[in-house]
Each structure stands twice: as structure tokens, then as C-alpha cells.
PDB file of N, CA and C in Angstrom:
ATOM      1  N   UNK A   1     -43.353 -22.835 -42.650  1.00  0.00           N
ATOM      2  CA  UNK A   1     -42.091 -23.080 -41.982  1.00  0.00           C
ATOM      3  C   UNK A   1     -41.020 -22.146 -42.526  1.00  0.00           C
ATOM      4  N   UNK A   2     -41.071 -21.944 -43.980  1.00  0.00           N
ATOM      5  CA  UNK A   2     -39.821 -20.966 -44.435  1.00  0.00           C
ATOM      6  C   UNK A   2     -39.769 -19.829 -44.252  1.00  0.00           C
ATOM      7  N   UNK A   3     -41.340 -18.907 -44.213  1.00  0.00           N
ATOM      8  CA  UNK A   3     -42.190 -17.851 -43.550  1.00  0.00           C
ATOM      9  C   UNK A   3     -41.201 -17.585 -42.291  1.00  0.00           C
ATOM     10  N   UNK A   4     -41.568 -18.623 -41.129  1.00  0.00           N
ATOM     11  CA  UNK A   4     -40.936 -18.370 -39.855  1.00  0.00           C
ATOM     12  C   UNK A   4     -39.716 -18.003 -39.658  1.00  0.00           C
ATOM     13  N   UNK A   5     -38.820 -18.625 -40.542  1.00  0.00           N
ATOM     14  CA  UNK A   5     -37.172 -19.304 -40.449  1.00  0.00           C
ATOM     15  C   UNK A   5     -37.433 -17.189 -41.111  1.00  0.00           C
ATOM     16  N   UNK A   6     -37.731 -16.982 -41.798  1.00  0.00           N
ATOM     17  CA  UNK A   6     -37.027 -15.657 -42.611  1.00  0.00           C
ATOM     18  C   UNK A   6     -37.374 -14.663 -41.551  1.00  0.00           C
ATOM     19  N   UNK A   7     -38.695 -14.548 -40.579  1.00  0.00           N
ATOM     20  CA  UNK A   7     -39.068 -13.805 -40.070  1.00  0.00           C
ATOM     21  C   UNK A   7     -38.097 -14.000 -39.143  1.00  0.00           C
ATOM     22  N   UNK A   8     -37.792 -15.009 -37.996  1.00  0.00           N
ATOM     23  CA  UNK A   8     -36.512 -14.988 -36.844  1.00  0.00           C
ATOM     24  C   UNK A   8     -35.230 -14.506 -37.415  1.00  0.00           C
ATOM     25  N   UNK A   9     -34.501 -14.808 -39.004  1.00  0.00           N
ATOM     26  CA  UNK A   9     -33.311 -14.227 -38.797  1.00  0.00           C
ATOM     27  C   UNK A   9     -33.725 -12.759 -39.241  1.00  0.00           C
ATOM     28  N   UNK A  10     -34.878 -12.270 -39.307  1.00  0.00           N
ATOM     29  CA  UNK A  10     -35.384 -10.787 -39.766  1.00  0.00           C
ATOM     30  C   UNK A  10     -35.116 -10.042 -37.900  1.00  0.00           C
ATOM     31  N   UNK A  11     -35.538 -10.517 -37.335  1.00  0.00           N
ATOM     32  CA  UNK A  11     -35.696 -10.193 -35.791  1.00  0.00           C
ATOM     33  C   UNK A  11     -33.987 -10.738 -34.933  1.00  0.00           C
ATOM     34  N   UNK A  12     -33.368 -11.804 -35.322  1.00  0.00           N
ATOM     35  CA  UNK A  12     -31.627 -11.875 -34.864  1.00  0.00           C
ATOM     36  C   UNK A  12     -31.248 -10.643 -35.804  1.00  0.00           C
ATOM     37  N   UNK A  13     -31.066  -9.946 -36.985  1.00  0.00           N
ATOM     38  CA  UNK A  13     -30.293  -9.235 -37.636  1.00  0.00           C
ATOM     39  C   UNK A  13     -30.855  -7.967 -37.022  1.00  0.00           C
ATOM     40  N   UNK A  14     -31.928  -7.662 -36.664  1.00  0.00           N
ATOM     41  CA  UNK A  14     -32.748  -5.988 -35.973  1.00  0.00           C
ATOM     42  C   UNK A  14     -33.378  -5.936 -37.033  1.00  0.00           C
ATOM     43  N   UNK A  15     -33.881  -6.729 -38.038  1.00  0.00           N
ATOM     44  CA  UNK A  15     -34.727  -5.578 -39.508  1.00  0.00           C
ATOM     45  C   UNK A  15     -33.442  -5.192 -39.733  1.00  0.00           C
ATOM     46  N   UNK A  16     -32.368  -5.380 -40.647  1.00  0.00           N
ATOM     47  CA  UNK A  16     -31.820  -4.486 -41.185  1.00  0.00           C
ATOM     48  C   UNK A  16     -31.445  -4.307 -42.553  1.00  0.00           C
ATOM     49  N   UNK A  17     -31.364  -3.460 -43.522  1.00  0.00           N
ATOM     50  CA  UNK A  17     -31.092  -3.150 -44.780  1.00  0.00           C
ATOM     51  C   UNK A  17     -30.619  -4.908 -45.353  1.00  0.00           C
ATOM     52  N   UNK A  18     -31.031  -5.051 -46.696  1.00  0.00           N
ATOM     53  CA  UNK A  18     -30.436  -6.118 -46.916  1.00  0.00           C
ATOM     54  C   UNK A  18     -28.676  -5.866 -47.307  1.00  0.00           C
ATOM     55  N   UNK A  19     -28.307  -6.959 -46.924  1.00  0.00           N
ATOM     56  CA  UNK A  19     -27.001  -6.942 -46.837  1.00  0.00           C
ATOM     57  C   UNK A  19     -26.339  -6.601 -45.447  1.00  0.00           C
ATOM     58  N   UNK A  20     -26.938  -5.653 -44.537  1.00  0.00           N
ATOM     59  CA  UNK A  20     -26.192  -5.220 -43.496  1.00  0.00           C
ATOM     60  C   UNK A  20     -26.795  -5.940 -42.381  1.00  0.00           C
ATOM     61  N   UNK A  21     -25.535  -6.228 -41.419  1.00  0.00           N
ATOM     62  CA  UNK A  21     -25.698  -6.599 -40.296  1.00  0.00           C
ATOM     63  C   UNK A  21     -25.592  -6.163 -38.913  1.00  0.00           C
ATOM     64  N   UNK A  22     -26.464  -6.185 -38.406  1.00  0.00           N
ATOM     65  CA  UNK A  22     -26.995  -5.249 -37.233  1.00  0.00           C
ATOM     66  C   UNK A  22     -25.301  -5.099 -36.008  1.00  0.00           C
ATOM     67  N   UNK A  23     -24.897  -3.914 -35.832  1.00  0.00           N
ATOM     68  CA  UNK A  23     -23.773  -3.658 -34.725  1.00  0.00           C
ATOM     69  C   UNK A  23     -24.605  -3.782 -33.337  1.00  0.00           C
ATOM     70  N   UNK A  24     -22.956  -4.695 -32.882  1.00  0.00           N
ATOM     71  CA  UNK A  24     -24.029  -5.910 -31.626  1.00  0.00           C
ATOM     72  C   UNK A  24     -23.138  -4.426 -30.710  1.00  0.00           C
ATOM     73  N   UNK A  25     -23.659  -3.948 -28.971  1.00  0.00           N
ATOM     74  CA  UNK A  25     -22.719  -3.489 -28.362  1.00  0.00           C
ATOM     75  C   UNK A  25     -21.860  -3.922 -28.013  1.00  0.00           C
ATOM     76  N   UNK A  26     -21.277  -5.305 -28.270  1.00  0.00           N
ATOM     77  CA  UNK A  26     -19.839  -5.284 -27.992  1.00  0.00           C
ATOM     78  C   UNK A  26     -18.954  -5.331 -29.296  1.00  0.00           C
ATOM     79  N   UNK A  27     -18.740  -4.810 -30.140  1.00  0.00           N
ATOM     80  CA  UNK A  27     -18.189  -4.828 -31.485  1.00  0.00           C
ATOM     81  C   UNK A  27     -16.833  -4.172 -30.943  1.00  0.00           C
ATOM     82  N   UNK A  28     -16.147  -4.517 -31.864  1.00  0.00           N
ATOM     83  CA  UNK A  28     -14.782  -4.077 -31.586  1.00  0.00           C
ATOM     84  C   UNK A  28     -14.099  -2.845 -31.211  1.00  0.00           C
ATOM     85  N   UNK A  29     -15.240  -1.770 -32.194  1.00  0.00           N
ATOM     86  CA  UNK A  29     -14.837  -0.801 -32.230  1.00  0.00           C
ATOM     87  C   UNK A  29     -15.438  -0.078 -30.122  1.00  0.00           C
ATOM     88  N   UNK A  30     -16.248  -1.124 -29.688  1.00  0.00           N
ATOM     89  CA  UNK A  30     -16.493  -0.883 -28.056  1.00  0.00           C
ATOM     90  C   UNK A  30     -14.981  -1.061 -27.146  1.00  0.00           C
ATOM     91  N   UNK A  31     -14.778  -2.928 -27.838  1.00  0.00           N
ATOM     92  CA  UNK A  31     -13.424  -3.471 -27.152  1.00  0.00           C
ATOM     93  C   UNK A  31     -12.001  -2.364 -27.315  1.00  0.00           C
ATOM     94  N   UNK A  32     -11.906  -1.359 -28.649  1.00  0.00           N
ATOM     95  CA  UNK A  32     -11.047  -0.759 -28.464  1.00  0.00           C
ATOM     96  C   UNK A  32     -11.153   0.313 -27.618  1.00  0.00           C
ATOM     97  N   UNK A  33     -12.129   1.129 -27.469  1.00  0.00           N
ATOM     98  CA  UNK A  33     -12.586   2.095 -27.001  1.00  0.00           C
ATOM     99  C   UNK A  33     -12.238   1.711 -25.303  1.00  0.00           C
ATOM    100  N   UNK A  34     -12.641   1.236 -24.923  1.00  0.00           N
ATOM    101  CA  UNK A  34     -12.412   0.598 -23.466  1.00  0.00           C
ATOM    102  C   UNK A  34     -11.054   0.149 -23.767  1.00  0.00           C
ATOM    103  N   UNK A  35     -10.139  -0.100 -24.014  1.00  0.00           N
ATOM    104  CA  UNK A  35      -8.945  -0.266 -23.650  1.00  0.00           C
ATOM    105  C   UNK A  35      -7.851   0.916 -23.853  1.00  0.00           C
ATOM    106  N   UNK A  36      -8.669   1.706 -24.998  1.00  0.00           N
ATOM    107  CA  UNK A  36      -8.136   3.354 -24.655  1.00  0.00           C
ATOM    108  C   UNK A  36      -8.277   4.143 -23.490  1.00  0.00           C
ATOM    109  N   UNK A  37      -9.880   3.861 -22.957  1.00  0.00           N
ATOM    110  CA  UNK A  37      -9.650   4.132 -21.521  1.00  0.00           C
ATOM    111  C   UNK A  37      -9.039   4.042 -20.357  1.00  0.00           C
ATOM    112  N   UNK A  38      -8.922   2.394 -20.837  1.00  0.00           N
ATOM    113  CA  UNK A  38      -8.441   2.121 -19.697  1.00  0.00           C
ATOM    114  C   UNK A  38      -6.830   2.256 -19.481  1.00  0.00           C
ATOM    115  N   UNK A  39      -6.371   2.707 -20.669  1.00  0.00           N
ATOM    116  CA  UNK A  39      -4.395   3.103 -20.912  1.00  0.00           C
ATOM    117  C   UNK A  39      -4.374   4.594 -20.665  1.00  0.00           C
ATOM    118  N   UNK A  40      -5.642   5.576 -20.713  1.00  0.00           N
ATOM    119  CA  UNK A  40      -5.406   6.361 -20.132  1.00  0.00           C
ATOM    120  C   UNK A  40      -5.461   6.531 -18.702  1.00  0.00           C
ATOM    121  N   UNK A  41      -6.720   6.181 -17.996  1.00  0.00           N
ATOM    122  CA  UNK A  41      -6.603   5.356 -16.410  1.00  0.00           C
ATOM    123  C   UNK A  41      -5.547   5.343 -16.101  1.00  0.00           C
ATOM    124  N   UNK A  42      -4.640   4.313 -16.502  1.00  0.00           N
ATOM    125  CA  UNK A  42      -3.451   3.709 -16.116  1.00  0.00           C
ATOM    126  C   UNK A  42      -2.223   4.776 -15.823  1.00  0.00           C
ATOM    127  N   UNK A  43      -1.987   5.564 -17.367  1.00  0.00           N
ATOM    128  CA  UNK A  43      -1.287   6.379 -17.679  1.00  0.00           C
ATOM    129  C   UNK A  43      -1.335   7.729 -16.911  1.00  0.00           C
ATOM    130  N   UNK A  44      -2.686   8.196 -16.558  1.00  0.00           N
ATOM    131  CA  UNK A  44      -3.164   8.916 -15.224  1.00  0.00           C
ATOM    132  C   UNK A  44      -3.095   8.566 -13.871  1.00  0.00           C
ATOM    133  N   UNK A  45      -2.707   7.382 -13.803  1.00  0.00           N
ATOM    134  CA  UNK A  45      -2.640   7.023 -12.012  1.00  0.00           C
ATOM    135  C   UNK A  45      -0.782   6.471 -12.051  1.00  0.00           C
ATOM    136  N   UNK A  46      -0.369   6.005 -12.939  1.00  0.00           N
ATOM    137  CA  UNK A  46       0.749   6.445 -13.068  1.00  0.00           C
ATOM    138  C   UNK A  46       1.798   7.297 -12.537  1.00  0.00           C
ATOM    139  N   UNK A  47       1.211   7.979 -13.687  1.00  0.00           N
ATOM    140  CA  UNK A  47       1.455   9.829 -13.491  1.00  0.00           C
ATOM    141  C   UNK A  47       1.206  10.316 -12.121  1.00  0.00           C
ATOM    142  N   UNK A  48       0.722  10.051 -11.438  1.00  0.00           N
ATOM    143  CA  UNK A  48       0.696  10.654  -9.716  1.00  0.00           C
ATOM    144  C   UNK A  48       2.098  10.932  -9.301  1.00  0.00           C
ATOM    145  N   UNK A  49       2.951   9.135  -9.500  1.00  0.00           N
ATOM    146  CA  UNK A  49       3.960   9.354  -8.464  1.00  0.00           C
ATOM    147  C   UNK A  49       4.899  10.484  -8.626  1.00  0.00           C
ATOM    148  N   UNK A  50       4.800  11.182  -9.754  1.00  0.00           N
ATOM    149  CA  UNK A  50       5.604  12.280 -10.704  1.00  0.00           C
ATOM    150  C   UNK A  50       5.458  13.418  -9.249  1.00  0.00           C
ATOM    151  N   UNK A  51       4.230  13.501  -8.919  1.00  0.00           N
ATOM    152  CA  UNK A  51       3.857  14.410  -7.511  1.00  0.00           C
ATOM    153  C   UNK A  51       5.301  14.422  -6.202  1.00  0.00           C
ATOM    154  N   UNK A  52       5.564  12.889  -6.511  1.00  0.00           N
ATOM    155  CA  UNK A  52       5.755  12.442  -4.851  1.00  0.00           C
ATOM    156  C   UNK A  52       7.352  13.132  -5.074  1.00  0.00           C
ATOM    157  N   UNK A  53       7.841  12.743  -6.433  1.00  0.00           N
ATOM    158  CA  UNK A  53       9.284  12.880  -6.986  1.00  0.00           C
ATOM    159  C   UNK A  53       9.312  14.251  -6.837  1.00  0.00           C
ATOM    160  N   UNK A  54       8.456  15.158  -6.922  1.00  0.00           N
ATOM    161  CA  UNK A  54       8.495  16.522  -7.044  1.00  0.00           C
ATOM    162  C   UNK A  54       8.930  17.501  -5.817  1.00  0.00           C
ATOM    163  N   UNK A  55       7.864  16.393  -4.933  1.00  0.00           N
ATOM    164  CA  UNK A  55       7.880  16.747  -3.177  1.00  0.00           C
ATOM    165  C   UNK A  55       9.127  15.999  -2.996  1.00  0.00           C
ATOM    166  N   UNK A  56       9.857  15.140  -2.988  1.00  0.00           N
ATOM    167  CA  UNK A  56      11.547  14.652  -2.695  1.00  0.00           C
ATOM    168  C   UNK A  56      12.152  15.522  -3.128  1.00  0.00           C
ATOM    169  N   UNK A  57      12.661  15.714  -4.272  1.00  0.00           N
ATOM    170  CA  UNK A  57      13.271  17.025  -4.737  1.00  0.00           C
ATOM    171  C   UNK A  57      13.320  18.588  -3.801  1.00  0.00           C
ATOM    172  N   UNK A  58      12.333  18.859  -3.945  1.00  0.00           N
ATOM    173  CA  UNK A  58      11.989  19.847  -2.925  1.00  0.00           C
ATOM    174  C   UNK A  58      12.683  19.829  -1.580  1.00  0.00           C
ATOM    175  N   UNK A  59      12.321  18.619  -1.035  1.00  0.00           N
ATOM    176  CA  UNK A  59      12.854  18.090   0.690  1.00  0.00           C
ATOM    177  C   UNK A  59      14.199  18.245   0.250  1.00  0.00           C
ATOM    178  N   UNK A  60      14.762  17.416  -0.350  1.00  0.00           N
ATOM    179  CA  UNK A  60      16.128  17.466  -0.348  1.00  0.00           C
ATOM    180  C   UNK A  60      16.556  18.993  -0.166  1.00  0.00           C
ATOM    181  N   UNK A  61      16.210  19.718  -1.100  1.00  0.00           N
ATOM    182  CA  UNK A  61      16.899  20.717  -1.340  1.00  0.00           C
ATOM    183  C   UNK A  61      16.427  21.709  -0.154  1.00  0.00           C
ATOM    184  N   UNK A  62      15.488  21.677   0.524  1.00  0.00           N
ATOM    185  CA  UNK A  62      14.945  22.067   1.959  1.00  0.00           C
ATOM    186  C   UNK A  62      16.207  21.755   3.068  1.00  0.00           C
ATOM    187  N   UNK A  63      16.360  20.372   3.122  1.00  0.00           N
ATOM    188  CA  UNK A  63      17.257  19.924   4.164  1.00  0.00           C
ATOM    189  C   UNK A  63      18.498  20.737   3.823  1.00  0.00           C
ATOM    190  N   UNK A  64      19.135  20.624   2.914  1.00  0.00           N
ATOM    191  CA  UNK A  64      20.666  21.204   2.076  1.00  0.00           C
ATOM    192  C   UNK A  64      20.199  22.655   2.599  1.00  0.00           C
ATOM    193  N   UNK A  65      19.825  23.315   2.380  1.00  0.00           N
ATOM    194  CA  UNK A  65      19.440  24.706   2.923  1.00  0.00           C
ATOM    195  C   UNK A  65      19.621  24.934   4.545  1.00  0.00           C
ATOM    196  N   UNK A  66      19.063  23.766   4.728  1.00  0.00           N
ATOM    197  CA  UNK A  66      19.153  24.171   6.330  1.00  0.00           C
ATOM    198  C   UNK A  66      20.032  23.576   6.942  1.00  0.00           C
ATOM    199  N   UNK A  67      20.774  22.324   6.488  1.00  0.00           N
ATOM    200  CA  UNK A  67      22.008  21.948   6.983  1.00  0.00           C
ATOM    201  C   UNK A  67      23.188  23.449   6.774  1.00  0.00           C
ATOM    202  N   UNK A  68      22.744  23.649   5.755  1.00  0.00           N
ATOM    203  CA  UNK A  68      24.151  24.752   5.479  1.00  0.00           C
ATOM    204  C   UNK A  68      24.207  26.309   6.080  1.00  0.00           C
ATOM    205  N   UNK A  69      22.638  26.243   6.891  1.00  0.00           N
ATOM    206  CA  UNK A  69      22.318  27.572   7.608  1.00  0.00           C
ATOM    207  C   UNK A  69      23.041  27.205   8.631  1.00  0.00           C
ATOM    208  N   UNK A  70      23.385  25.576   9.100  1.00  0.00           N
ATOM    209  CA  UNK A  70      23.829  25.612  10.743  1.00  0.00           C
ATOM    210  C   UNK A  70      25.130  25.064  10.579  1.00  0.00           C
ATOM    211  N   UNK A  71      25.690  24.636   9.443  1.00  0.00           N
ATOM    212  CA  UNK A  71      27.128  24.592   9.790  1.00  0.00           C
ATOM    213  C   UNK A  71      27.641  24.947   8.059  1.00  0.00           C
ATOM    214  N   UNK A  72      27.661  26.524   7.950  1.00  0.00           N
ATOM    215  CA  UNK A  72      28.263  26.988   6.716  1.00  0.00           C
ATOM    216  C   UNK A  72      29.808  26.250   6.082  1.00  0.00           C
ATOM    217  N   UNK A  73      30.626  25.559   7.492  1.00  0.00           N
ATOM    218  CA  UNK A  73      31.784  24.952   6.992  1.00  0.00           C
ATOM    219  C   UNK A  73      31.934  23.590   6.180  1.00  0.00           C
ATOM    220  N   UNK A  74      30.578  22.954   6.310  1.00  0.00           N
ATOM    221  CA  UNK A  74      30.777  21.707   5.819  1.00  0.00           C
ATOM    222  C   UNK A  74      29.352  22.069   4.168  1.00  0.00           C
ATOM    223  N   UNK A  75      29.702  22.688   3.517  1.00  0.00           N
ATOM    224  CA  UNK A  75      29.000  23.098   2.488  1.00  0.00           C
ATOM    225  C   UNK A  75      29.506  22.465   1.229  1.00  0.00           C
ATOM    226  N   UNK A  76      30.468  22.153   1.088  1.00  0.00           N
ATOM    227  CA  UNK A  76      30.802  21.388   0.250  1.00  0.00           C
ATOM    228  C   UNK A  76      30.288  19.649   0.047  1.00  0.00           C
ATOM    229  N   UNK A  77      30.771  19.035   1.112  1.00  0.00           N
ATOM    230  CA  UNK A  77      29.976  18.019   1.845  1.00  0.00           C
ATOM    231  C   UNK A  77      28.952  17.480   1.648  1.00  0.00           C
ATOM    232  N   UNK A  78      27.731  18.645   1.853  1.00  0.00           N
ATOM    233  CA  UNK A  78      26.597  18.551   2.268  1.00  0.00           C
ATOM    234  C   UNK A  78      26.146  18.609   0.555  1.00  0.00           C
ATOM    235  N   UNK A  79      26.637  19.247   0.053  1.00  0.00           N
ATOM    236  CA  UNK A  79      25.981  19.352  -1.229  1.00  0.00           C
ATOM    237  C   UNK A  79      26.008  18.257  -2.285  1.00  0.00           C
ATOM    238  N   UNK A  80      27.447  17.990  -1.867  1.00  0.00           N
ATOM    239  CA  UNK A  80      27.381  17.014  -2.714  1.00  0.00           C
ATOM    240  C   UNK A  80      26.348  15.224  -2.010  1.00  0.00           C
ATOM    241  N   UNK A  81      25.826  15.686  -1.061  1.00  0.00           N
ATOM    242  CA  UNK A  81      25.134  14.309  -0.397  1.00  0.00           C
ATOM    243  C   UNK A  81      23.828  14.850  -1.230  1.00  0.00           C
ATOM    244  N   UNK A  82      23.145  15.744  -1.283  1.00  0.00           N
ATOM    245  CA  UNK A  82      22.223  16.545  -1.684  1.00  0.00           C
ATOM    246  C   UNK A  82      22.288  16.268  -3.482  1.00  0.00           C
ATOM    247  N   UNK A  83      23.308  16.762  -4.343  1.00  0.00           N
ATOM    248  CA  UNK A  83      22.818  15.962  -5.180  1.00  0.00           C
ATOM    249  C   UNK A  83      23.106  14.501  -5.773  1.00  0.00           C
ATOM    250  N   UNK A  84      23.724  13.871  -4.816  1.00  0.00           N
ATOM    251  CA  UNK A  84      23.361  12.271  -4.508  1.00  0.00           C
ATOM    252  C   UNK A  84      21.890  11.635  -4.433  1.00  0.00           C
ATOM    253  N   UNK A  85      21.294  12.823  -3.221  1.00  0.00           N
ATOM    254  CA  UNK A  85      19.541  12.448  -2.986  1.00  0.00           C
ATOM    255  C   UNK A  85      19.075  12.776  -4.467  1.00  0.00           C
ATOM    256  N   UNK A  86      18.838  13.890  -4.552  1.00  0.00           N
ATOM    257  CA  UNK A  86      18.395  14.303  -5.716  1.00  0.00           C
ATOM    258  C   UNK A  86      18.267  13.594  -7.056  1.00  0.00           C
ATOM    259  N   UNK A  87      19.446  12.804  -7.225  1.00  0.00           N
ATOM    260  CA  UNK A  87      19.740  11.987  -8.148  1.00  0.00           C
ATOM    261  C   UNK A  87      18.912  10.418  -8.057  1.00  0.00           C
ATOM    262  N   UNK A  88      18.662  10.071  -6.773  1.00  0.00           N
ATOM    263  CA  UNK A  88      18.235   9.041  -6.205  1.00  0.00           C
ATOM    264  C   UNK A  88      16.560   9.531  -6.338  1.00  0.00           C
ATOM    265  N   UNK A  89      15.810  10.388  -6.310  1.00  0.00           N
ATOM    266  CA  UNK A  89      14.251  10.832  -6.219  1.00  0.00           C
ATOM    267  C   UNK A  89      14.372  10.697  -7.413  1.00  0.00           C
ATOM    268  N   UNK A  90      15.365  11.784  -8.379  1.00  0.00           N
ATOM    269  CA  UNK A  90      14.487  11.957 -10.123  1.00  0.00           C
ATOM    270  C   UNK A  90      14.761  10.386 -11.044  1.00  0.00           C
ATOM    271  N   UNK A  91      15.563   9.777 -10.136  1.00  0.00           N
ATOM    272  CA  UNK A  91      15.662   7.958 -10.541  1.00  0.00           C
ATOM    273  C   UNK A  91      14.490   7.616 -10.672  1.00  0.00           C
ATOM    274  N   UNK A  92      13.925   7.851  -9.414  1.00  0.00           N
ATOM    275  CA  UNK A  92      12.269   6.939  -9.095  1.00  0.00           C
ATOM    276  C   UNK A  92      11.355   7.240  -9.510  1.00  0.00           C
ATOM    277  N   UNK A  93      11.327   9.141  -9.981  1.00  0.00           N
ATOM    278  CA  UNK A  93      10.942   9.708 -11.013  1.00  0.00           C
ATOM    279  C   UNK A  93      10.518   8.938 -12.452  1.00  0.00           C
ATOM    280  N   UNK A  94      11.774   8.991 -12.870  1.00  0.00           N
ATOM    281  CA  UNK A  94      11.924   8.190 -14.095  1.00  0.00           C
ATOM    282  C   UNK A  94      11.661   7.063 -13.957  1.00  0.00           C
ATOM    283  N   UNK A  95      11.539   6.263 -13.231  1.00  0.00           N
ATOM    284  CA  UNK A  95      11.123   4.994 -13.340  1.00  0.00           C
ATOM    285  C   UNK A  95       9.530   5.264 -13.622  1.00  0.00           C
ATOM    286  N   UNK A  96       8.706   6.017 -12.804  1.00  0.00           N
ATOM    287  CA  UNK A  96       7.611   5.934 -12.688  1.00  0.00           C
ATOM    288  C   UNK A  96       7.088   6.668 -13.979  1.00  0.00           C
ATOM    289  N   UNK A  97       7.549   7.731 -14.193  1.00  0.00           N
ATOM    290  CA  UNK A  97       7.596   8.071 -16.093  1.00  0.00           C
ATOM    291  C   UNK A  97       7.372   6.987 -17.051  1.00  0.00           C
ATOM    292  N   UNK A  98       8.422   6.141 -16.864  1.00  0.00           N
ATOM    293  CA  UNK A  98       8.412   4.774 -17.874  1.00  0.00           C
ATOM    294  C   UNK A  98       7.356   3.791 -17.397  1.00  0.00           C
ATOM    295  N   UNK A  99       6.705   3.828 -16.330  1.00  0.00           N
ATOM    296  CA  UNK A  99       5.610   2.851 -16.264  1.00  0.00           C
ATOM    297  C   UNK A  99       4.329   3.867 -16.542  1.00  0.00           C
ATOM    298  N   UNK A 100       4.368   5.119 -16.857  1.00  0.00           N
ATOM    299  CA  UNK A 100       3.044   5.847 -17.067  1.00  0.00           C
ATOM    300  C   UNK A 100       3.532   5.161 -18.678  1.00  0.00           C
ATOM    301  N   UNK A 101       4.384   5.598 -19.284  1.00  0.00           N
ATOM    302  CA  UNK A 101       4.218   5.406 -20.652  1.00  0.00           C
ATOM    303  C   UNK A 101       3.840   4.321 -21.121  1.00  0.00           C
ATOM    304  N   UNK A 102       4.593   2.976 -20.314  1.00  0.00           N
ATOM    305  CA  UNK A 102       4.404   1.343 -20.621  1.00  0.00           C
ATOM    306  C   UNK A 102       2.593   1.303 -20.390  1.00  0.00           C
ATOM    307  N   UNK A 103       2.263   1.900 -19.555  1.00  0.00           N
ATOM    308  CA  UNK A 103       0.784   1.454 -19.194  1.00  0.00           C
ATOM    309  C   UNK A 103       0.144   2.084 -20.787  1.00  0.00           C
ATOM    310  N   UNK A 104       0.291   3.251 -21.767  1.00  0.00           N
ATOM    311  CA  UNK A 104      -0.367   4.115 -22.461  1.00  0.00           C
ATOM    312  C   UNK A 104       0.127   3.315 -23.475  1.00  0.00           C
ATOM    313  N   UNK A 105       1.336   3.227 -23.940  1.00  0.00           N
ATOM    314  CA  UNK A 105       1.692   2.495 -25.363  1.00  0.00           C
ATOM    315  C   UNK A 105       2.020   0.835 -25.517  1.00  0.00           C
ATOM    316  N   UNK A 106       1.980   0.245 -24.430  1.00  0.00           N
ATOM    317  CA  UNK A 106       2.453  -1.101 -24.519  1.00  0.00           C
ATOM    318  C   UNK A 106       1.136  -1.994 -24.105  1.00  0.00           C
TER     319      UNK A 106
END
């Protein structure tokens, strides 16, 4: 009977060195590993909307161009609506900045 009992926890531990205990695959050092992934994931899909802010920016300053090709008198005006927009995209920008980071460090 004591034979048996030593041989099963010989076969639960893997055979291993006395003293050491066999690393199961989910050990911690797995659980961290996967949650590094997955904050980079995050921090990478995130990071997209940085694209969209890039393409607003752009538009804006597209439209301002071409408003001011067809009525050069109201240039003052127009610009200042322009960086109103502008101000309003690199907002949403930044917002989406701070949720790439919240997803990576928090």
C-alpha cells in the first residue's frame, strides 16, 4: 500500500528531482504572458482610431483649401471654423491615445 501511495504522487509530480515540483501549463508565469498579449491586442486595436484622426485632420484642411479657392474674401472666417474642426478631430485623437494607453498600462 505505501509502495503505491509513493509511486502515484511519483506520476502527479512527472518523476521529478526530489524537492521540485513539476510546472503545470497554466502557471503564472502562462497567466502573465497572456495578459501581456492581450494589453498589447488592445493597445494595437486601440491605436487604429489614431488612422481615422489623421484622415479628419487632413479633410478639414482639404475643405479650408477649397472653401478659400471659391470665396478668397471670407478667409479669415473660414479658417478660423477650420481650426475649430481641427481642434475637435485631434480631441478624439487624444481621447483614443488615452484608451490605447489605459488598455497597455492599466
Amino acid at each position: 500500500m505505501k509502495r503505491s501511495s509513493n509511486m502515484m504522487a511519483a506520476v502527479r509530480t512527472k518523476a521529478c528531482p526530489i524537492g521540485m515540483q513539476a510546472k503545470r501549463a497554466y502557471s503564472s508565469e502562462m497567466a502573465n504572458a497572456l495578459v501581456q498579449v492581450s494589453q498589447n491586442m488592445g493597445m494595437g486595436s486601440a491605436a487604429i482610431g489614431l488612422g481615422g484622426a489623421g484622415i479628419g485632420i487632413g479633410l478639414v484642411f482639404a475643405a479650408l483649401l477649397q472653401a478659400v479657392a471659391r470665396n478668397p474674401s471670407l478667409r479669415g472666417q473660414l479658417f478660423s471654423y477650420a481650426i475649430l474642426g481641427f481642434a475637435f478631430v485631434e480631441a478624439i485623437g487624444l481621447f483614443d491615445l488615452m484608451v490605447a494607453m489605459m488598455c497597455k498600462y492599466v
